[in-house]
C-alpha atoms as a PDB file:
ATOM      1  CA  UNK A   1      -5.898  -7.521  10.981  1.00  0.00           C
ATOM      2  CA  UNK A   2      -8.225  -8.314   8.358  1.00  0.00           C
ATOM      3  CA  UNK A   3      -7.102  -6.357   4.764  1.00  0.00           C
ATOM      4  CA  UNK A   4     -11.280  -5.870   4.923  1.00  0.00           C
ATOM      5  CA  UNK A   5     -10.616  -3.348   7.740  1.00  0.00           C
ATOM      6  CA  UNK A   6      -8.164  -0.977   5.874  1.00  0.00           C
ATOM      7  CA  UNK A   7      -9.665   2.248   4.449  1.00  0.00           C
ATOM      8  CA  UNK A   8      -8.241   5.499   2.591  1.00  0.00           C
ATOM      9  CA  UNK A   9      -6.837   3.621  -0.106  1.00  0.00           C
ATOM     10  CA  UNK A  10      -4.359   5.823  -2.311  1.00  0.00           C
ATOM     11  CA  UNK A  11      -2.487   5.283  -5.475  1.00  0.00           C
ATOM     12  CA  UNK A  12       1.326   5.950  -5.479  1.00  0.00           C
ATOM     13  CA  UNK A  13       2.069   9.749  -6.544  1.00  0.00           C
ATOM     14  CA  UNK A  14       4.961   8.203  -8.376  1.00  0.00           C
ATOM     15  CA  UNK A  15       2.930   5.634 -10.272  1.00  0.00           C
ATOM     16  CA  UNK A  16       3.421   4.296 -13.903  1.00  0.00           C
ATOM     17  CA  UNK A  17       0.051   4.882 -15.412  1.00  0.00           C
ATOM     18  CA  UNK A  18       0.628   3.441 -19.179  1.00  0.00           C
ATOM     19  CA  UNK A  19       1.750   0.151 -17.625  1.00  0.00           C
ATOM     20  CA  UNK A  20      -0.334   0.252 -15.015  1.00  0.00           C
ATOM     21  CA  UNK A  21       2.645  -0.357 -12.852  1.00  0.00           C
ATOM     22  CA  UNK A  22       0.549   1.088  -9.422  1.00  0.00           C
ATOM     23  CA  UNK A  23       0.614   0.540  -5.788  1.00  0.00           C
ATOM     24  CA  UNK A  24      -2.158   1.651  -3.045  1.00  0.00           C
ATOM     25  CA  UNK A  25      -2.062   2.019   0.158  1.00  0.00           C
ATOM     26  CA  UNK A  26      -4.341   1.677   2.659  1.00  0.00           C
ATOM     27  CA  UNK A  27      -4.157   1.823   6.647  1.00  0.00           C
ATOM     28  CA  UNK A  28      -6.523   1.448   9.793  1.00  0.00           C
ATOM     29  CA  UNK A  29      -5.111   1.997  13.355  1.00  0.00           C
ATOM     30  CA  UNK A  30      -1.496   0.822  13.742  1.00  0.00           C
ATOM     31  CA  UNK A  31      -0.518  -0.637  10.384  1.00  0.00           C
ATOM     32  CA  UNK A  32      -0.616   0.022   6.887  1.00  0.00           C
ATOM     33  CA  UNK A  33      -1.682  -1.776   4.123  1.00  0.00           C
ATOM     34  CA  UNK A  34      -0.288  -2.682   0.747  1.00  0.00           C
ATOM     35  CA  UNK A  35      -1.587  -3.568  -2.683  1.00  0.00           C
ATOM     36  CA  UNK A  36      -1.454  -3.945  -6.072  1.00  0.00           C
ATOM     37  CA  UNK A  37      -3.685  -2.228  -8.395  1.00  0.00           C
ATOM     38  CA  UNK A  38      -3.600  -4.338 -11.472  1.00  0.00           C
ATOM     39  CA  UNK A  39      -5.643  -7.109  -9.508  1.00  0.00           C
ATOM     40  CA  UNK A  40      -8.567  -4.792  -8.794  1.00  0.00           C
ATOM     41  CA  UNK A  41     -10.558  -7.339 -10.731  1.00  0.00           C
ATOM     42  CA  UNK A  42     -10.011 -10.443  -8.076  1.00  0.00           C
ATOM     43  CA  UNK A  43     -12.647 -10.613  -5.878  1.00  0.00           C
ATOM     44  CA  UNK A  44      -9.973 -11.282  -2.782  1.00  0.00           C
ATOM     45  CA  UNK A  45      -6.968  -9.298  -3.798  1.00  0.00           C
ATOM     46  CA  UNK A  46      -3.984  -9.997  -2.081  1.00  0.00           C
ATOM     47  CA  UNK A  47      -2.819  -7.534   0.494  1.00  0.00           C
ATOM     48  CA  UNK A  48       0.538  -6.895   2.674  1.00  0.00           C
ATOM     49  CA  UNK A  49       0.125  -5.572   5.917  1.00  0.00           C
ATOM     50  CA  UNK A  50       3.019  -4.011   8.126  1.00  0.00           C
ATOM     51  CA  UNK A  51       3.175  -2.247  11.374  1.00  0.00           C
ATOM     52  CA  UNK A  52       3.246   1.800  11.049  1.00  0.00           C
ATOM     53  CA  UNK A  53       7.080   1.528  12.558  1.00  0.00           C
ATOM     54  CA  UNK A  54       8.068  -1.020   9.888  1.00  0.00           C
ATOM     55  CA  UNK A  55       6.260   1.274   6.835  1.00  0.00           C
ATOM     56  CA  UNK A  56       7.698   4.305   8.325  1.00  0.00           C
ATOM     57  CA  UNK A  57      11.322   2.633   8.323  1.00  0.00           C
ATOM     58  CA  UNK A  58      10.786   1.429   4.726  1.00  0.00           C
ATOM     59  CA  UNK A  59       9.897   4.866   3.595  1.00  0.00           C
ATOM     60  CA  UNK A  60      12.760   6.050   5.702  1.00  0.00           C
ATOM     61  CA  UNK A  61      14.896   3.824   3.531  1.00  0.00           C
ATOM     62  CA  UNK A  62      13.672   4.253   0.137  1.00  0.00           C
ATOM     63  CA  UNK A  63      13.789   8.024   0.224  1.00  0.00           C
ATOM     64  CA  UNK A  64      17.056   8.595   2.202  1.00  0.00           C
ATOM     65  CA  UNK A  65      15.109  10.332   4.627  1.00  0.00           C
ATOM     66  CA  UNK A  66      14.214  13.039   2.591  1.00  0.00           C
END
């Protein structure tokens, strides 16, 4: 997967805008991509990519399942 690829990039609802504490997310089929949003100035910004399953189990995890 090339982070090139991943479209629909979103900013966390849950974001800290005054210290510009973000994260987006992006995905294209089968995997999701993550970044962070204070290196929007690099021209190759640095990206994370995981399989749906593993994002879905993280979210799972994070929010308890709620």
């Amino acid at each position: 997967m090339i982070p090139q690829q991943l479209t629909g990039w979103r900013k966390s609802s849950h974001s800290h805008f005054e210290e510009n504490a973000c994260v987006e997310i992006g995905s294209a089929p089968g995997v999701v991509g993550v970044r962070d949003t204070k290196q929007a100035a690099l021209a190759a910004r640095p990206v994370l990519v995981y399989s749906e399953t593993a994002f879905a189990a993280f979210l799972v995890h994070i929010t308890g399942g709620r």
